[in-house]
N, C-alpha and C. Protein backbone atom coordinates (compact mmCIF):
# COMPACT_ATOMS: atom_id res chain seq x y z
N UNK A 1 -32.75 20.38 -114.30
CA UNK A 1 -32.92 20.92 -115.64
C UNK A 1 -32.24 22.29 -115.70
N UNK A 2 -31.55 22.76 -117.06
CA UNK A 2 -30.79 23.45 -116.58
C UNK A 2 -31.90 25.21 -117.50
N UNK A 3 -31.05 26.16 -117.04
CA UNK A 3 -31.83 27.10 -117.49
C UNK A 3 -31.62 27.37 -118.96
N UNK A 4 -32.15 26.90 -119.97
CA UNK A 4 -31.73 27.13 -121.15
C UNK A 4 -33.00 27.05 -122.12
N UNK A 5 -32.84 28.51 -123.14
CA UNK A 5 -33.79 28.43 -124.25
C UNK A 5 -33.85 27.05 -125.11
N UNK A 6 -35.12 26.16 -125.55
CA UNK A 6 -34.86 25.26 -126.16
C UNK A 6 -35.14 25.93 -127.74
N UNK A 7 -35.77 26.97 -127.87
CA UNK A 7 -35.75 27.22 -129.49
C UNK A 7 -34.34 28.42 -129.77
N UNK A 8 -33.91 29.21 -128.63
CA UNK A 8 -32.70 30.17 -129.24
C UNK A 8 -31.67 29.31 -128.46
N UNK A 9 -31.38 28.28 -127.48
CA UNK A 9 -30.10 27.78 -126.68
C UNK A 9 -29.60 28.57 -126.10
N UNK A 10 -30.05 30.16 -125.78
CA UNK A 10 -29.10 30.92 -124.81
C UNK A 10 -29.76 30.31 -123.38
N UNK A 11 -28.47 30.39 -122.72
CA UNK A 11 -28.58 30.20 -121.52
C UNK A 11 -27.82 31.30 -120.56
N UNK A 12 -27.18 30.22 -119.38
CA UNK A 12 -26.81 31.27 -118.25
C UNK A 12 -25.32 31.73 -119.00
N UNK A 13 -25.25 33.12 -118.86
CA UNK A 13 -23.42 33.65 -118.65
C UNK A 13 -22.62 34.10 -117.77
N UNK A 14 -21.68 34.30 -117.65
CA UNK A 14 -21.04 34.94 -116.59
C UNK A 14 -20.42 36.14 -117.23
N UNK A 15 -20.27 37.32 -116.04
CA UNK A 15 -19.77 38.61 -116.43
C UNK A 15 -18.87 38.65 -115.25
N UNK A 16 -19.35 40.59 -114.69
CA UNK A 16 -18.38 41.24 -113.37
C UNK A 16 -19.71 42.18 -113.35
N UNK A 17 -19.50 42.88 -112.35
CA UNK A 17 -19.95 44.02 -111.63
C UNK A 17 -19.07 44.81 -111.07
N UNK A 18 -18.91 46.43 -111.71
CA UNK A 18 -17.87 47.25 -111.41
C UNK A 18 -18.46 47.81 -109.65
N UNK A 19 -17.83 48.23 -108.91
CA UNK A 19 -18.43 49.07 -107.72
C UNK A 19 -17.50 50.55 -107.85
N UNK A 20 -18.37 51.45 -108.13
CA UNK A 20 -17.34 53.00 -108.59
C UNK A 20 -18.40 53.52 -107.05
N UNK A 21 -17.34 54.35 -107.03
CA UNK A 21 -17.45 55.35 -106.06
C UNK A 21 -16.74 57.00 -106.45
N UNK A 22 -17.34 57.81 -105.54
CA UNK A 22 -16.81 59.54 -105.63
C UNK A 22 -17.31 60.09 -105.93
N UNK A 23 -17.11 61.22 -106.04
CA UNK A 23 -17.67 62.72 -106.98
C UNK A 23 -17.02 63.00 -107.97
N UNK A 24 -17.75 63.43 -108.98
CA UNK A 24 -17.43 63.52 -110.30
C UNK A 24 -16.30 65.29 -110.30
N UNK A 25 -15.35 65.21 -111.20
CA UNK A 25 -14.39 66.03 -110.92
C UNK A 25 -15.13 67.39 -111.37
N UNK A 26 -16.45 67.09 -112.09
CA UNK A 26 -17.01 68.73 -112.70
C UNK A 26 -17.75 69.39 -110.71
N UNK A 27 -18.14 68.42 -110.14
CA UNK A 27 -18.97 68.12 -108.95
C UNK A 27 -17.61 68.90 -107.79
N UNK A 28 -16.66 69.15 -107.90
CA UNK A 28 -15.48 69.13 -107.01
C UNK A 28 -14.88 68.22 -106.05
N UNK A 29 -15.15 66.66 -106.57
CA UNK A 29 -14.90 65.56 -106.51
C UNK A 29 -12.95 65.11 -106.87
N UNK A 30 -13.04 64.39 -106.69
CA UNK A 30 -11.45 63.93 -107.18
C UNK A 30 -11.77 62.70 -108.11
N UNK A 31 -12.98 62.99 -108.93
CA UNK A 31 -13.12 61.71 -110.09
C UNK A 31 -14.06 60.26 -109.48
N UNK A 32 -14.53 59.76 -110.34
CA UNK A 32 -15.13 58.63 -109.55
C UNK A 32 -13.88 57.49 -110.06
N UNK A 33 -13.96 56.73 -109.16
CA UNK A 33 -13.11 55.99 -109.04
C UNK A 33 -13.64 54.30 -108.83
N UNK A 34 -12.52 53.23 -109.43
CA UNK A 34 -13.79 52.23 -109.65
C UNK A 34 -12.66 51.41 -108.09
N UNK A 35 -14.03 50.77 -107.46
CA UNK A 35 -13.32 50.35 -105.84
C UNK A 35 -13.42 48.63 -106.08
N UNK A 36 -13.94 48.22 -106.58
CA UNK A 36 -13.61 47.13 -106.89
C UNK A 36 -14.58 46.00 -107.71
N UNK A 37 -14.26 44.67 -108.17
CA UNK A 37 -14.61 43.97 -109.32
C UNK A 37 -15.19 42.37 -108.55
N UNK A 38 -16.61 42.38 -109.22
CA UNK A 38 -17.13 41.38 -108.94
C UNK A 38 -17.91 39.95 -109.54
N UNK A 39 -17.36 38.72 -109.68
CA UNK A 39 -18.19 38.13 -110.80
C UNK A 39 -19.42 38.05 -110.62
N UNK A 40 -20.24 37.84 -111.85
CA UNK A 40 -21.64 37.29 -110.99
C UNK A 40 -22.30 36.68 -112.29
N UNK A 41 -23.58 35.78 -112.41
CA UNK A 41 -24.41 35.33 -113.51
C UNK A 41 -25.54 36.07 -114.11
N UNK A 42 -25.50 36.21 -115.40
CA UNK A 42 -26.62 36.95 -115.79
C UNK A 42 -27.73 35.40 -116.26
N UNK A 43 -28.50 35.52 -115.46
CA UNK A 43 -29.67 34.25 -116.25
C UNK A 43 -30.74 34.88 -117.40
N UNK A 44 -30.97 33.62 -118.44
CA UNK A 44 -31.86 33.79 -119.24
C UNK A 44 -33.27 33.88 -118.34
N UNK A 45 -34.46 34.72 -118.95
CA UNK A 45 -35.85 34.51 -118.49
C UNK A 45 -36.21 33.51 -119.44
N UNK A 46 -36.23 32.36 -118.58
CA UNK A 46 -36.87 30.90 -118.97
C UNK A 46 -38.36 30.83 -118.55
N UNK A 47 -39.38 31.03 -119.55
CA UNK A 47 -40.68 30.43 -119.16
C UNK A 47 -41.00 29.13 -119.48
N UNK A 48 -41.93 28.21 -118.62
CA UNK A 48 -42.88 27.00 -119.17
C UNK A 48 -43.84 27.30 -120.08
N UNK A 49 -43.85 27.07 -121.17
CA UNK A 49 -44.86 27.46 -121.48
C UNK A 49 -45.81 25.93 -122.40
N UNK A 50 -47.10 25.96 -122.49
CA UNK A 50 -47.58 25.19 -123.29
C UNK A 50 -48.51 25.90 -124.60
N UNK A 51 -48.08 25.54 -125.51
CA UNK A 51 -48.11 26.61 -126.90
C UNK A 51 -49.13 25.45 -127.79
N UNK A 52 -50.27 26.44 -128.16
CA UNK A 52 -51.27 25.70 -129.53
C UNK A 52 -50.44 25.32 -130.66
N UNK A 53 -50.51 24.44 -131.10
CA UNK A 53 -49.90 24.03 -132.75
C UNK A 53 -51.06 24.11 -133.63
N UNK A 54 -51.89 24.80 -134.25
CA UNK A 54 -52.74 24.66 -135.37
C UNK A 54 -52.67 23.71 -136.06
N UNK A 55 -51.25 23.57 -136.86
CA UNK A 55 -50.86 22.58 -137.91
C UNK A 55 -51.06 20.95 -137.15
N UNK A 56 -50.49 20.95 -136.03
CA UNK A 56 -50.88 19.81 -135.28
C UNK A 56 -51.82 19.51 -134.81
N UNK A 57 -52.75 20.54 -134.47
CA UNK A 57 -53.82 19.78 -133.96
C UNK A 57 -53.48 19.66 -132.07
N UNK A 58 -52.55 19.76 -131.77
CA UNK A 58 -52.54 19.62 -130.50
C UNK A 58 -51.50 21.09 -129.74
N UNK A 59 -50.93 20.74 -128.23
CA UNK A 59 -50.67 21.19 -127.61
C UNK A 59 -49.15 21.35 -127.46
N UNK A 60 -48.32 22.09 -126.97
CA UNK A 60 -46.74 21.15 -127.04
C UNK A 60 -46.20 22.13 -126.22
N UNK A 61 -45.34 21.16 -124.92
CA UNK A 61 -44.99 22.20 -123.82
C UNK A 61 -43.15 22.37 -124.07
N UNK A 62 -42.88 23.71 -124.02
CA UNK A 62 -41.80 24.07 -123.91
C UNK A 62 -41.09 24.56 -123.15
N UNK A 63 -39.84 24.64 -122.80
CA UNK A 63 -39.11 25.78 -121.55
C UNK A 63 -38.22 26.85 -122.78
N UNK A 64 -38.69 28.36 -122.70
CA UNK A 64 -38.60 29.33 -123.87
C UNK A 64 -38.39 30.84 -122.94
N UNK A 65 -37.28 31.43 -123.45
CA UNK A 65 -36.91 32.55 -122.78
C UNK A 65 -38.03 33.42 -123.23
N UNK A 66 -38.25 34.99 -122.83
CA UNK A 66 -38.88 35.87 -122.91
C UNK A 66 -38.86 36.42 -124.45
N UNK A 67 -37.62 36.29 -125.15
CA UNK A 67 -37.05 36.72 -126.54
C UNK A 67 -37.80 35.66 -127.21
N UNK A 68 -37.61 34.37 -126.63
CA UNK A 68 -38.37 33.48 -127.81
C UNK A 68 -39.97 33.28 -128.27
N UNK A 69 -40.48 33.77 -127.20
CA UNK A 69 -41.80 33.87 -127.18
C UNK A 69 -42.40 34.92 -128.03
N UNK A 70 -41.73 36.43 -128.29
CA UNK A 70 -42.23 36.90 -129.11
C UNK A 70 -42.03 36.32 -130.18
N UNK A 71 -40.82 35.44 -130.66
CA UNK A 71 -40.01 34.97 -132.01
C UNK A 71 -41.57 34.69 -131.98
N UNK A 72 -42.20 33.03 -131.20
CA UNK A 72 -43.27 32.61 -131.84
C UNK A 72 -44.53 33.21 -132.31
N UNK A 73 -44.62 34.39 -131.22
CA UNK A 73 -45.92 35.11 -131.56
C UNK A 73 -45.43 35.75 -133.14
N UNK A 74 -44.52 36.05 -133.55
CA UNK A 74 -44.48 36.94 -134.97
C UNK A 74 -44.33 35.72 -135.68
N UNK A 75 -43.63 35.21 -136.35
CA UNK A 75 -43.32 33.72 -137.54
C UNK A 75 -44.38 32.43 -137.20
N UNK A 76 -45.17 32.66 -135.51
CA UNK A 76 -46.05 31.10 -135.67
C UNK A 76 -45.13 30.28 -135.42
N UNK A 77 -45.75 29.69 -134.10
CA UNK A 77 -45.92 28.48 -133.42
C UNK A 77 -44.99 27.07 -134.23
N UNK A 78 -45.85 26.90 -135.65
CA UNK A 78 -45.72 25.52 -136.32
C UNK A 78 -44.14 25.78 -136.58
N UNK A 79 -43.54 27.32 -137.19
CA UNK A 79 -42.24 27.34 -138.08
C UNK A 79 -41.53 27.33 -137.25
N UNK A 80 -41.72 28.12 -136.01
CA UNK A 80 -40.54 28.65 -135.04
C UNK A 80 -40.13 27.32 -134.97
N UNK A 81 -40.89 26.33 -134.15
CA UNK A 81 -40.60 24.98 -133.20
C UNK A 81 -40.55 23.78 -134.08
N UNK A 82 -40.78 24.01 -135.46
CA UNK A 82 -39.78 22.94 -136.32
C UNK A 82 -38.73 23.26 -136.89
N UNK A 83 -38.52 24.91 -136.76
CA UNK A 83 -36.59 25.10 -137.38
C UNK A 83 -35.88 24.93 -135.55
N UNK A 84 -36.38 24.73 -134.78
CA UNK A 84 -35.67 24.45 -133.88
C UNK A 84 -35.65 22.71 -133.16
N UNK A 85 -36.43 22.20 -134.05
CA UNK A 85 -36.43 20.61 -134.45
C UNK A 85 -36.91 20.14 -133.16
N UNK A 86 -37.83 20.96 -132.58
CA UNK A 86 -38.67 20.29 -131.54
C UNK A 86 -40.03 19.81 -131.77
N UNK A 87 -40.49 20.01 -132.92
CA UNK A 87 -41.77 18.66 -133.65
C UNK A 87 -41.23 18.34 -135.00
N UNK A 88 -42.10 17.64 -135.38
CA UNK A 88 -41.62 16.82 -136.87
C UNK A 88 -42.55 17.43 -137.65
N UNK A 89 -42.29 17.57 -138.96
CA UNK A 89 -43.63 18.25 -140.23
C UNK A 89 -44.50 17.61 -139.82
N UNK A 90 -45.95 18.57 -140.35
CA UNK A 90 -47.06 17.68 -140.17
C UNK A 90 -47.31 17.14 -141.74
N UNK A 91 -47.87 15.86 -141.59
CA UNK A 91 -48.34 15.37 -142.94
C UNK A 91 -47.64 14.40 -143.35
N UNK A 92 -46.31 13.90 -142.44
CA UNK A 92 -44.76 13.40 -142.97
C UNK A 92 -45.22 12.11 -142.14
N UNK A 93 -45.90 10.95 -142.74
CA UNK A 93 -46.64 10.02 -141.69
C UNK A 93 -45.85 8.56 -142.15
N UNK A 94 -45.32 8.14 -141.38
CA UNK A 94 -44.22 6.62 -141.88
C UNK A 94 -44.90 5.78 -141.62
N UNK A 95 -45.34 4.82 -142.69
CA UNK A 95 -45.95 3.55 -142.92
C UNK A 95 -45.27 1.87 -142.20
């Protein structure tokens, strides 16, 4: 499973990492100087989480970065996780 928000979709990226070295020229340094360039991954904080639905009536488990979790605590549980089309309306019952 891979590391990825299911209500925002950010996941993993890739960047660099500078490595500087020296003394700064106010310091009587000869400048800092950058020694060399490194790739590396920045990962999302992916939690498990299992979240109350009021409107549902039940329980509903998600994998949700650290950002998304406040989303739910401010807008609620029911709106966040049906504009991100991970339950269906409640009340919407097919005969």
């Amino acid at each position: 499973m891979s590391k990825t928000c299911q209500i925002t979709n950010r996941g993993t990226r890739s960047g660099g990492s500078l490595a500087r070295r020296g003394l700064a020229k106010k310091d009587g340094g000869v400048g800092i100087r950058t020694t060399g360039h490194n790739k590396r991954t920045f990962q999302v904080n992916v939690q498990r989480k299992r979240i109350w639905v009021p409107e549902l009536g039940k329980h509903v488990r998600v994998r949700l970065s650290a950002r998304a979790l406040k989303t739910v605590q401010k807008n609620g549980a029911y709106a966040t996780l049906l504009k991100a089309g991970l339950i269906k309306p409640a009340g919407k019952r097919s005969s």
